[in-house]
Protein backbone atom coordinates (compact mmCIF):
# COMPACT_ATOMS: atom_id res chain seq x y z
CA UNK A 1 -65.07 46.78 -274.97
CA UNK A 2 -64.72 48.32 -278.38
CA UNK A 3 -62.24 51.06 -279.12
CA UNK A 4 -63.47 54.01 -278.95
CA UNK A 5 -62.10 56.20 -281.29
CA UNK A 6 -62.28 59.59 -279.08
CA UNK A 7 -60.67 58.47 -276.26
CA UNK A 8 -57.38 59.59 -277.27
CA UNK A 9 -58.57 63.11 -277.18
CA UNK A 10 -60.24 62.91 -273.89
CA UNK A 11 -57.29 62.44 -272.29
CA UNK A 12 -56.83 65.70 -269.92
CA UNK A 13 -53.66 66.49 -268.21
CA UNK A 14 -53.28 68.77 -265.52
CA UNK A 15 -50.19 68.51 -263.51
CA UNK A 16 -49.18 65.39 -261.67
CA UNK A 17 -52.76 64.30 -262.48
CA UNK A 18 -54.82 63.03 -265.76
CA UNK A 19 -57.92 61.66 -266.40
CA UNK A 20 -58.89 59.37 -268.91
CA UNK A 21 -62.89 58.03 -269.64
CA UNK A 22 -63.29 58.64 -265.84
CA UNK A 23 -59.93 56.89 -264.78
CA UNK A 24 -58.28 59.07 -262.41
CA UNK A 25 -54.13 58.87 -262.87
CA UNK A 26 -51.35 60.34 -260.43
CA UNK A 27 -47.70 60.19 -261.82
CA UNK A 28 -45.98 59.56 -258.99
CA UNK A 29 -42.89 57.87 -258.23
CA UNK A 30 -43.04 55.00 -255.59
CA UNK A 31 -46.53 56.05 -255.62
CA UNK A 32 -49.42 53.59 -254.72
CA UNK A 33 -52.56 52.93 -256.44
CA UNK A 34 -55.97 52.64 -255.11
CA UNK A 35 -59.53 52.83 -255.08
CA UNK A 36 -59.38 56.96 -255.85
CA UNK A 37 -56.26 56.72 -258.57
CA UNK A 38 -53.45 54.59 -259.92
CA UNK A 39 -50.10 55.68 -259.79
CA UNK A 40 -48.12 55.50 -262.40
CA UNK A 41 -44.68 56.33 -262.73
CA UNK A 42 -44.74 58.08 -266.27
CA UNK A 43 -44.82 62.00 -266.57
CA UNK A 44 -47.88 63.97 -268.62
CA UNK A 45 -44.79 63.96 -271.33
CA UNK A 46 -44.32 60.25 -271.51
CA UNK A 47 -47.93 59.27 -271.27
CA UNK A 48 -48.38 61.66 -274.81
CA UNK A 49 -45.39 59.94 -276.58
CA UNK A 50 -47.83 57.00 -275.52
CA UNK A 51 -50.92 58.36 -276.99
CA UNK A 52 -49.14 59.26 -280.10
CA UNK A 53 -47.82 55.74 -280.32
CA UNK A 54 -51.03 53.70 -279.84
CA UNK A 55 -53.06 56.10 -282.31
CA UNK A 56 -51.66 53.85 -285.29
CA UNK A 57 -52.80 50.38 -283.17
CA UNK A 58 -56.46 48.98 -283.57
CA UNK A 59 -57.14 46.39 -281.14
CA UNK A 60 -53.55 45.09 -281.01
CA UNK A 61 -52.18 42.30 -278.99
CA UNK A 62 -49.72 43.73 -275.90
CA UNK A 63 -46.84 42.09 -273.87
CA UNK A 64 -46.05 44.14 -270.86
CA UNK A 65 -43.28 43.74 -268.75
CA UNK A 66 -43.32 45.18 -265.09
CA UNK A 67 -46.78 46.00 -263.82
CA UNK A 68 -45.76 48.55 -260.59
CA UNK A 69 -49.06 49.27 -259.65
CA UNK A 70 -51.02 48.88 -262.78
CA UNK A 71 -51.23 52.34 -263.86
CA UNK A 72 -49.62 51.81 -267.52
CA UNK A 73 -51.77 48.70 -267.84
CA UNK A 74 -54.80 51.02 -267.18
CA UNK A 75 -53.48 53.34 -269.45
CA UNK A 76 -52.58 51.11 -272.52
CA UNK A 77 -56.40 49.64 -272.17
CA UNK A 78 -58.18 53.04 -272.22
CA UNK A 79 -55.93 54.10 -275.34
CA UNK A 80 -55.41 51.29 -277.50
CA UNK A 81 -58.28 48.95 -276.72
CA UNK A 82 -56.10 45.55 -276.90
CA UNK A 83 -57.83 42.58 -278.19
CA UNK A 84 -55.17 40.75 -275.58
CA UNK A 85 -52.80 42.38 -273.16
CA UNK A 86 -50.67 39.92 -271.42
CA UNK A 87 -48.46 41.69 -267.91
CA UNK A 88 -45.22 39.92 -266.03
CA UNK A 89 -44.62 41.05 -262.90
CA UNK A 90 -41.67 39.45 -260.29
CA UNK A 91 -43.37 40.62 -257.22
CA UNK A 92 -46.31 37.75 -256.56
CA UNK A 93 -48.87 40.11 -254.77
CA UNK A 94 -51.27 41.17 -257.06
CA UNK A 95 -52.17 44.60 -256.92
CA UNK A 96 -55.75 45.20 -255.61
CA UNK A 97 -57.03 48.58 -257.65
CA UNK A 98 -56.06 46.36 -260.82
CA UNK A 99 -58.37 43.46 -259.90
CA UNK A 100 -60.65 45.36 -259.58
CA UNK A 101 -60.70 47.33 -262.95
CA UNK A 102 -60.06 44.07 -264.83
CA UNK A 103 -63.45 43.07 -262.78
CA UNK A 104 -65.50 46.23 -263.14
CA UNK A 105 -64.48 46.20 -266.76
CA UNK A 106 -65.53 42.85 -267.58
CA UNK A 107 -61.50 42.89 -268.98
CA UNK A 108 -60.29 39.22 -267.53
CA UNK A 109 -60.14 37.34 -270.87
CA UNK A 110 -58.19 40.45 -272.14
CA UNK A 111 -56.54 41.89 -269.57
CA UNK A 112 -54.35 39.02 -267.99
CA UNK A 113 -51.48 39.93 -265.19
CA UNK A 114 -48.89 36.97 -264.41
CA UNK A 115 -47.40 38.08 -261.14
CA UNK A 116 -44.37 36.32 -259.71
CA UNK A 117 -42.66 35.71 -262.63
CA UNK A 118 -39.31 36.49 -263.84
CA UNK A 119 -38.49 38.52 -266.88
CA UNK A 120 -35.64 36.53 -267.54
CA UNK A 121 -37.00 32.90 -267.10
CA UNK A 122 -37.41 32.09 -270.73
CA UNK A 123 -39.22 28.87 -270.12
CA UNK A 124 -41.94 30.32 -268.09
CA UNK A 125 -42.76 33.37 -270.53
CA UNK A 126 -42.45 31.43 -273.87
CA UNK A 127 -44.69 28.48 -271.89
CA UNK A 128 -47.57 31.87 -271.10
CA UNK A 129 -47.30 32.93 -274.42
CA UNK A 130 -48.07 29.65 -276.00
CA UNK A 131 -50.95 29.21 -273.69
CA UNK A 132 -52.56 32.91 -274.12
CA UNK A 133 -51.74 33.77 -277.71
CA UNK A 134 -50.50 30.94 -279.46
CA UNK A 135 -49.05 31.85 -282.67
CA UNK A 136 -50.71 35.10 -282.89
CA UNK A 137 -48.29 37.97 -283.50
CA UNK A 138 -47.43 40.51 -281.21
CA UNK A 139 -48.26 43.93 -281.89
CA UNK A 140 -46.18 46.15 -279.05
CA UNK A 141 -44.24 44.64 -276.41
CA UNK A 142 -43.07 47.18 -273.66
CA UNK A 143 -40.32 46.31 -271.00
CA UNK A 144 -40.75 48.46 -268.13
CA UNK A 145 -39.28 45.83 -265.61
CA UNK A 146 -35.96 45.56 -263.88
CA UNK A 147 -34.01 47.98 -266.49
CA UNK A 148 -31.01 45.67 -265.55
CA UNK A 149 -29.16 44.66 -269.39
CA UNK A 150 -29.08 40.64 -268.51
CA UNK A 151 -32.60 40.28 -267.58
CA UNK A 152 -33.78 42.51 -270.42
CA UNK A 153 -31.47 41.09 -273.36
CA UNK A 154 -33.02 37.80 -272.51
CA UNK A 155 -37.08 38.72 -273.09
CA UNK A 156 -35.86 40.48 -275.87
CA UNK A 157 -34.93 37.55 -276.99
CA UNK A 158 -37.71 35.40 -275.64
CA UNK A 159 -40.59 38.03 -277.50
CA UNK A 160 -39.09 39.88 -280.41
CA UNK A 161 -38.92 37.26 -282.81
CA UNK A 162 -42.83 36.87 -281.47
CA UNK A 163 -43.62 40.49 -282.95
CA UNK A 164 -45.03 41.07 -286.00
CA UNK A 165 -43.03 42.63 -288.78
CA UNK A 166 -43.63 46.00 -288.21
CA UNK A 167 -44.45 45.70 -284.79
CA UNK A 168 -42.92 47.29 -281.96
CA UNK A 169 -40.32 46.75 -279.19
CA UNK A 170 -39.74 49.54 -276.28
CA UNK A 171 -37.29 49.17 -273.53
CA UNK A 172 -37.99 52.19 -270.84
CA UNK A 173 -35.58 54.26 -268.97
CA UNK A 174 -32.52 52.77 -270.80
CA UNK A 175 -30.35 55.47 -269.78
CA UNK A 176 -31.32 55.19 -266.21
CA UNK A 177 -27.71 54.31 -265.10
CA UNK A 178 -26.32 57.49 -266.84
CA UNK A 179 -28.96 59.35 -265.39
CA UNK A 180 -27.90 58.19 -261.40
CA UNK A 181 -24.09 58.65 -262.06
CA UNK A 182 -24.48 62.12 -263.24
CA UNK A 183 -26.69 63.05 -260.02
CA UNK A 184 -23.80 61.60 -257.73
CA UNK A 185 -21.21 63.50 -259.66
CA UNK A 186 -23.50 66.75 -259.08
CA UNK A 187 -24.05 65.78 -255.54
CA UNK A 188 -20.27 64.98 -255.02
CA UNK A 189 -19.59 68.33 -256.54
CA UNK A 190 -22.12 70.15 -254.11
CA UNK A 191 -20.87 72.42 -251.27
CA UNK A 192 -22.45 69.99 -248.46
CA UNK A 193 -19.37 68.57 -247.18
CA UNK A 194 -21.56 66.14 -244.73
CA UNK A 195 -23.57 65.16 -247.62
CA UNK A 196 -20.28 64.29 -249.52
CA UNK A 197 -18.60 62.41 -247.38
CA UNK A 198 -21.67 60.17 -247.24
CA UNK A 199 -22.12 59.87 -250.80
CA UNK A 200 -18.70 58.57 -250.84
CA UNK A 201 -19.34 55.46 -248.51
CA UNK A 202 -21.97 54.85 -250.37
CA UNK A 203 -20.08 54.73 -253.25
CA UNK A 204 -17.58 52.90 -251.42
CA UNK A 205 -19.73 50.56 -250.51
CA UNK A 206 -21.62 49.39 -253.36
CA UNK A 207 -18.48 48.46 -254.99
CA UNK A 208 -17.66 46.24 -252.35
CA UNK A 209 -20.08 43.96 -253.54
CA UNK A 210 -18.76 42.98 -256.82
CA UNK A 211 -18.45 44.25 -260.09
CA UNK A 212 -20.54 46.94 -261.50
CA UNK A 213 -23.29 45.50 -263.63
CA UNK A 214 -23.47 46.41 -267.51
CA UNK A 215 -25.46 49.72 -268.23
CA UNK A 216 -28.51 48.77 -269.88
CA UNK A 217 -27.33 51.56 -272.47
CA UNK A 218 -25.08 48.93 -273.59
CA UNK A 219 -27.97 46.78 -275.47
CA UNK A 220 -28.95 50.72 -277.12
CA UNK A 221 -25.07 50.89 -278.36
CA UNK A 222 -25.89 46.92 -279.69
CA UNK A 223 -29.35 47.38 -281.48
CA UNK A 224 -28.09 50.57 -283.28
CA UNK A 225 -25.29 48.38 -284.53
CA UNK A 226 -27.88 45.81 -285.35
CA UNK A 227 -29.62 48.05 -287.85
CA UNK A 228 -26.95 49.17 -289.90
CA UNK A 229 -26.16 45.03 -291.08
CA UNK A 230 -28.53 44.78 -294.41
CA UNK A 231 -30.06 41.23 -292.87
CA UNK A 232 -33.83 43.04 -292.52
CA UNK A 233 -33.95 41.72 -288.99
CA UNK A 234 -34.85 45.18 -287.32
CA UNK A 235 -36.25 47.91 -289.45
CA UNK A 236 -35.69 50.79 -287.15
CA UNK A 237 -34.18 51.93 -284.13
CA UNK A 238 -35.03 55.16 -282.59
CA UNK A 239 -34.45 56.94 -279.03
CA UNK A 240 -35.74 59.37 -276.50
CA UNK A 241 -35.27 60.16 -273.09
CA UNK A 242 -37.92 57.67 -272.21
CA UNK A 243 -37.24 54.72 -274.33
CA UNK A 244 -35.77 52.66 -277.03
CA UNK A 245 -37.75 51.93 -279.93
CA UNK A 246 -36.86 48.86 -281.98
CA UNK A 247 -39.42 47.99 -285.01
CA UNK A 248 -39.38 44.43 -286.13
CA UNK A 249 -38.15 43.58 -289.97
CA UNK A 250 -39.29 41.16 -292.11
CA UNK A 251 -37.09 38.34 -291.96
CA UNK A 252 -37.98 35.18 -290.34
CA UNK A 253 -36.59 34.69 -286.76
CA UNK A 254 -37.07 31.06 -284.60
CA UNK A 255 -36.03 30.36 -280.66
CA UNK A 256 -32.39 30.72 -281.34
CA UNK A 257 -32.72 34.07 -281.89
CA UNK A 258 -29.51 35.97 -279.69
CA UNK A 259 -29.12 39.74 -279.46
CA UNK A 260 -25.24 38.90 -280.06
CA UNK A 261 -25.82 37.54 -283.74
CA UNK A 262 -27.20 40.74 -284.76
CA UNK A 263 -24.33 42.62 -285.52
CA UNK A 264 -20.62 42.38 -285.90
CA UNK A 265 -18.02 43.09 -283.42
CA UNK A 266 -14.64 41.56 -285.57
CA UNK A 267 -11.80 44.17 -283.62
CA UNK A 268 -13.67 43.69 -280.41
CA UNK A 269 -14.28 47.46 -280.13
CA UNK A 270 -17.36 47.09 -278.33
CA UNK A 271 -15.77 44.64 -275.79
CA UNK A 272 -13.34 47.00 -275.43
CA UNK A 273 -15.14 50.09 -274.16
CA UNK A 274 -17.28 47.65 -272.07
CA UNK A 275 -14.28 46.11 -270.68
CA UNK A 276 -12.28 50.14 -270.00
């Protein structure tokens, strides 16, 4: 399938639904996809910072991370054209309506899915990787998987020293955490006194299970620290309300590569608002 250089403008969007060369897309969250649409959980705004994005790519080489129900893999394929676009997903059931547009498409040397595999198991990615791309460079990776900071410090670490200098690194949704706490606050604020009191012991409750994980927004606060050190490790940093954008620099990187090295922390201050 060669790109086709008009398919950026054909994309129409009307609402919670979009079309792309025929593809039918509903953004939905904890929607499903199937034979009539895929779901994907991106609004019309998101999926034009996306068009935007790819319009600089010919034929690149994609990572994905977290394939839901296939809809951004669709979406990435239809606008970018990827000579290879390589998906992790944890779940292990494949999603039908994908199959079958890999299939229809004639897409399965190209479009390749690894389901039941874990973001964070560097073994098993780097092993994929050296079996599906070798020591080509990566063009655009895109984490869109668990949003949790461990899990998504590690592929970082795994694929960025993989991408090509120049080449891109998103995280999505990397202020998700702030995002929840300041609907609870609103909620806990609200005149429902019922709806309160449950809030609460849910509250209440989740922190009976342990410590509160790490905001993801905590590896944003690390990466813009990273590019202000002159080492030409990351070129750029950049953020919306859908993503982080981290462009790859030109100096060499190998398998010890550790989000940690890339900046200095000598008073501990960012251990210290961690830690409060």
């Amino acid at each position: 399938m060669l790109r086709d250089p008009e398919a950026i403008e054909r994309v129409s969007i009307r609402g919670a639904r979009f079309e792309i060369d025929g593809v039918q897309f509903l953004s939905s969250l904890g929607g499903r996809s199937n034979s009539d649409h895929f779901a994907i959980c991106k609004s019309p705004n998101h999926v034009d910072r996306y068009r935007e994005l790819l319009e600089g790519l010919s034929n690149p080489t994609i990572i994905e991370l977290g394939i839901a129900q296939g809809g951004s893999l669709v979406l990435l394929t239809l606008l970018a054209a990827p000579s290879k676009l390589l998906a992790f997903e944890l779940s292990n059931e494949p999603i039908a309506a994908l199959s079958a547009f890999i299939e229809e498409r004639g897409l399965t040397d190209r479009l390749i899915p690894h389901y039941g595999v874990d973001q964070a198991d560097r073994a098993r990615i780097s092993s994929i990787l050296d079996a599906e791309i070798g020591s080509t460079p990566i063009d655009l990776v895109i984490d869109d998987a668990s949003h949790l900071y461990g899990p998504t410090v590690t592929s970082f670490e795994v694929l960025f020293p993989r991408v090509r200098p120049g080449g891109i690194y998103l995280i999505e949704d990397w202020s998700t955490d702030h995002f929840v706490a300041t609907a609870i606050r609103i909620a806990l604020e609200g005149p429902d006194a019922a709806a309160r009191e449950e809030m609460r012991r849910n509250l209440e409750r989740e922190r009976s299970k342990g410590p509160v994980s790490v905001p993801l927004s905590r590896l944003a606060v690390e990466l813009m620290l990273a590019v202000t050190l002159p080492n030409d490790t990351i070129a750029e940093v950049s953020f919306n309300d859908n993503w982080i954008l981290v462009r790859r620099g030109p100096r060499a990187l190998d398998a010890d590569f550790r989000v940690a090295d890339l900046y200095d922390d000598d008073f501990g201050f960012l251990s210290a608002a961690t830690e409060a």
